[in-house]
Protein backbone atom coordinates (compact mmCIF):
# COMPACT_ATOMS: atom_id res chain seq x y z
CA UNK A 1 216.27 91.66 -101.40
CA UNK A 2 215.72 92.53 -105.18
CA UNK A 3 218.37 94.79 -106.28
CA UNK A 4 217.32 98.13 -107.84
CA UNK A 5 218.26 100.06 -110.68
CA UNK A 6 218.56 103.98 -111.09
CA UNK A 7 215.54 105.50 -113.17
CA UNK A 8 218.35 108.05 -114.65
CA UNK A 9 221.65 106.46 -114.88
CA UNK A 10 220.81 102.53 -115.05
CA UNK A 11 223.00 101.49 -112.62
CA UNK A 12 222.94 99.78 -109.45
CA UNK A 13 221.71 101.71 -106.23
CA UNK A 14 224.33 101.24 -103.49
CA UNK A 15 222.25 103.24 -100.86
CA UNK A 16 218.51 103.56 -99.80
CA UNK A 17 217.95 106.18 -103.10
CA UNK A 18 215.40 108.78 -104.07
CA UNK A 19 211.34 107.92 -105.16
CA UNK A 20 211.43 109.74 -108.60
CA UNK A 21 208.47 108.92 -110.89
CA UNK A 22 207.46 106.04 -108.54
CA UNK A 23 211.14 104.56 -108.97
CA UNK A 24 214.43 105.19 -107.53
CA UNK A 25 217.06 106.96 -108.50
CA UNK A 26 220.80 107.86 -106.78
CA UNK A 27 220.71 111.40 -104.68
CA UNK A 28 223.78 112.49 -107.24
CA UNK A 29 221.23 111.58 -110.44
CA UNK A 30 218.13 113.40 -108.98
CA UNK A 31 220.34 116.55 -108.27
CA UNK A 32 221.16 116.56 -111.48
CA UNK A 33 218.31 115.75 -113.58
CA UNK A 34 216.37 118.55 -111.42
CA UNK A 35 219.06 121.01 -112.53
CA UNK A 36 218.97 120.28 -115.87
CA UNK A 37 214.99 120.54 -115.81
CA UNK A 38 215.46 123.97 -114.23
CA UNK A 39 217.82 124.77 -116.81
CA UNK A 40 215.23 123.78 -119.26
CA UNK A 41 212.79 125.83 -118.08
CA UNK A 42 214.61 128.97 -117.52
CA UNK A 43 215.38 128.76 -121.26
CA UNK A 44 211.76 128.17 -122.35
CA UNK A 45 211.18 131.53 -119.93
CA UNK A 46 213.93 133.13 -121.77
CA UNK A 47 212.59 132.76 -124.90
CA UNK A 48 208.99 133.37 -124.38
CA UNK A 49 210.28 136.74 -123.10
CA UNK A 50 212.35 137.15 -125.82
CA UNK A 51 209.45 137.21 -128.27
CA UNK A 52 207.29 139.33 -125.81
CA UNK A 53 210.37 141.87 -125.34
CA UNK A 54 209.52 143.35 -128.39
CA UNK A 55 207.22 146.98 -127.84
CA UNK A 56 206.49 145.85 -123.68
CA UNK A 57 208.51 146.68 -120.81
CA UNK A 58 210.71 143.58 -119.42
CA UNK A 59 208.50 141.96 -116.62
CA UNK A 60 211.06 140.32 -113.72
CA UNK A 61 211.58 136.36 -114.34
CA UNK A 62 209.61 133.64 -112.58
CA UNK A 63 212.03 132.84 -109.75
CA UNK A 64 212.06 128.64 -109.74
CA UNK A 65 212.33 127.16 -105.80
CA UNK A 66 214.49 123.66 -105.67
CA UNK A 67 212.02 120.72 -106.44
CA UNK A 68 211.20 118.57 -103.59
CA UNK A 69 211.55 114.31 -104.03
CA UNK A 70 208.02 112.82 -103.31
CA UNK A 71 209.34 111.81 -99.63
CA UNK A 72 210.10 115.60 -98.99
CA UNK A 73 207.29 116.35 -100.16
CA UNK A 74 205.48 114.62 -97.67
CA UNK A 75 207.40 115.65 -94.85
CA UNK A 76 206.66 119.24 -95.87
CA UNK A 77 203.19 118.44 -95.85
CA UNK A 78 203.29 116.77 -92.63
CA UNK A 79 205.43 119.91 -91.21
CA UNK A 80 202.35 122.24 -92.20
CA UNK A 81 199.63 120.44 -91.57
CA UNK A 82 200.97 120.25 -87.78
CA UNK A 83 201.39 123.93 -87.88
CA UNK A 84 198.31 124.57 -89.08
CA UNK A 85 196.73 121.87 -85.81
CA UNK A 86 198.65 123.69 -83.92
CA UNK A 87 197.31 126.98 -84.53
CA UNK A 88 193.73 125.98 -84.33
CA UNK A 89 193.20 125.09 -88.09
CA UNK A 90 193.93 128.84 -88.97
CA UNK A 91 195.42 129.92 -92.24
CA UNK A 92 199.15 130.11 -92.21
CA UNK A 93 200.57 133.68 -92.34
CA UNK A 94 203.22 134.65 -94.87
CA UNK A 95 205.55 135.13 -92.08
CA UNK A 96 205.50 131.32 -91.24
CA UNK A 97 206.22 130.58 -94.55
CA UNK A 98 208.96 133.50 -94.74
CA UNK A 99 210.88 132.18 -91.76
CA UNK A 100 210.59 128.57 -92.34
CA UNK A 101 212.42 129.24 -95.51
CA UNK A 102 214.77 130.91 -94.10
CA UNK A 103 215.84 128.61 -91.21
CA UNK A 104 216.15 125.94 -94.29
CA UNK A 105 218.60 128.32 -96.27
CA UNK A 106 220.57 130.01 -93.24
CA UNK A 107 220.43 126.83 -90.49
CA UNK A 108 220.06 123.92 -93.29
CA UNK A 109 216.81 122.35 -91.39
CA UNK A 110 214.81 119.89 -92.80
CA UNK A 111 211.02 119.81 -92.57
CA UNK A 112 211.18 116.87 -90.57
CA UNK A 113 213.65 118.37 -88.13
CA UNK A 114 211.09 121.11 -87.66
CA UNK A 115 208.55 118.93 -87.68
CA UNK A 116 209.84 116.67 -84.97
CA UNK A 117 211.02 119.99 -83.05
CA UNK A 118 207.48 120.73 -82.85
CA UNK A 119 206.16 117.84 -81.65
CA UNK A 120 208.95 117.93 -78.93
CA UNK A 121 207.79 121.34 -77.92
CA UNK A 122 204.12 120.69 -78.06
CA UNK A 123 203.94 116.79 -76.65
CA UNK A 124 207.41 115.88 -74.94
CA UNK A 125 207.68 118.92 -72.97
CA UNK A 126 204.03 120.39 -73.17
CA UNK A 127 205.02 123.75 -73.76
CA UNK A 128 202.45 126.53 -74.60
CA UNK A 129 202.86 127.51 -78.39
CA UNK A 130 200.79 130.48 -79.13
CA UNK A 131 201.10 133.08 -82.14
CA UNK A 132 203.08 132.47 -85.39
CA UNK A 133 204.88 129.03 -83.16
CA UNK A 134 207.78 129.14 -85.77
CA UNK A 135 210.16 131.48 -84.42
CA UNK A 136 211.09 129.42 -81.09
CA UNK A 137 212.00 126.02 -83.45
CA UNK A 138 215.98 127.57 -83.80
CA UNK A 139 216.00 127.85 -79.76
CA UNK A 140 214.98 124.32 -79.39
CA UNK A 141 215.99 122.43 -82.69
CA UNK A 142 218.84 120.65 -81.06
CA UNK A 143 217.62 119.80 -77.79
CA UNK A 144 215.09 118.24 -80.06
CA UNK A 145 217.61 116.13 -82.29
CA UNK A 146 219.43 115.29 -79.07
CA UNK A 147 216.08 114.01 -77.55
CA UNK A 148 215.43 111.53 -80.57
CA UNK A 149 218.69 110.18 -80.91
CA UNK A 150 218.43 109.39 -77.21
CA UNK A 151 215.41 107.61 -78.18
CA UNK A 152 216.88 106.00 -81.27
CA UNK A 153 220.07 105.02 -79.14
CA UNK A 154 218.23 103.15 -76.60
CA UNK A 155 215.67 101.68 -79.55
CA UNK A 156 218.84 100.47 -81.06
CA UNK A 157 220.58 99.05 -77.65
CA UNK A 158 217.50 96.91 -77.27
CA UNK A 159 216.18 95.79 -80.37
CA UNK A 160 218.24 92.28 -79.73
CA UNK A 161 216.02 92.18 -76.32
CA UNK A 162 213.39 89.30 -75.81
CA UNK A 163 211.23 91.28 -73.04
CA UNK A 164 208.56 88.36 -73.63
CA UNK A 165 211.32 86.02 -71.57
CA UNK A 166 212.25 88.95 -68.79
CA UNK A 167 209.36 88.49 -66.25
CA UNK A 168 207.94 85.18 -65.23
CA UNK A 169 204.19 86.10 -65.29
CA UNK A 170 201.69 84.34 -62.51
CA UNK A 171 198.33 84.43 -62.36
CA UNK A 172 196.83 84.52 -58.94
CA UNK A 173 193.17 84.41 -58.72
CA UNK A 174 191.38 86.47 -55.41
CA UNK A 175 188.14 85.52 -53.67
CA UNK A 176 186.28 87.95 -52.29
CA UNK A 177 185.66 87.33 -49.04
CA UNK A 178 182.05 86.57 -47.98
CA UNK A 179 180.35 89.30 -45.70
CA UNK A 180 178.18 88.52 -42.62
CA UNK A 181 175.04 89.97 -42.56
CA UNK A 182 173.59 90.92 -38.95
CA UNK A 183 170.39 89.46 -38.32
CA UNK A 184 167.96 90.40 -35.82
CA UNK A 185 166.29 86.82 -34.56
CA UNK A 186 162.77 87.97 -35.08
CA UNK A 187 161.58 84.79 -33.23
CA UNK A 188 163.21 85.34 -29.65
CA UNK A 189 161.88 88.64 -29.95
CA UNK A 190 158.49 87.82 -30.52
CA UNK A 191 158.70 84.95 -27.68
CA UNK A 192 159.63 87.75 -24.99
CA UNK A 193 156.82 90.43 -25.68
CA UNK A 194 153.84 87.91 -25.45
């Protein structure tokens, strides 16, 4: 396996590592260099305000979200596109985004976590999700998590398993049997009525 370098700090990745700019780069780097950039870019606001201050009212600053790696990314994509299957291809109401958010800030979910707690809800356990589906995800989240790593337990148990050497297989072919078909002798008949 090819070792790989950090995009940011040039040195060797000891773990799987973030895709940043189609590279990799360590979690600690990509923290950082996505702080900075909001640093940057709270300064440029600054200033254009600054310059604008002058004979206008102050307007409230551009609030900046965390930026999202290209893999979470994804998975947030994948989290609302499954919502929005879900709810019959209907346009996702501000409260679904509202409380999504907040179950990441106040219970530190993931998208995939909520994803996969979905799924769980909808497939495993074919429960009936109607209206805004979102706020019943906190009541099932870890049943959910406990579910897959059930799953990913027994994947793991078994992965050293040769099922391809566990049953002997036989093949056993079956003839139909043949089916007698009454006939009527037509010729003792006719013999008897002359």
């Amino acid at each position: 396996m090819a070792t790989r370098k950090c995009v940011i700090c040039n040195e060797i990745l000891d773990e799987q590592g973030v895709q940043y700019k189609g590279r990799y780069a360590h979690q600690k780097c990509f923290n950082i260099a996505m702080k900075t950039l909001q640093k940057e870019k709270n300064r440029e606001i600054d200033k254009v305000a600054e310059k604008k201050k002058v004979g206008r009212k102050a307007k409230p600053k551009a609030e900046l979200k965390e930026a999202l790696s290209e893999d979470e990314y994804r998975k947030k994509q994948q989290y609302y596109n499954y919502l929005r299957e879900l709810i019959d291809g209907q346009e996702l109401s501000a409260k679904i985004y509202a409380l999504t958010e907040d179950y990441i800030e106040r219970y530190k979910f993931t998208y995939e976590s909520m994803y996969k707690t979905l799924v769980y809800l909808h497939e495993i356990i074919e429960k009936e999700l109607t209206g805004d589906v979102v706020g019943i995800i906190p009541y099932y989240h870890s049943e959910a998590a406990q579910y897959y790593e059930s799953i990913d337990k027994v994947a793991e148990f078994n992965k050293d398993i040769d099922i391809s050497q566990m049953y002997k297989e036989k093949t056993i072919l079956i003839q139909p049997k043949k089916k007698k078909i009454k006939q009527i002798d037509i010729e003792s008949i006719g013999k008897g009525v002359d």
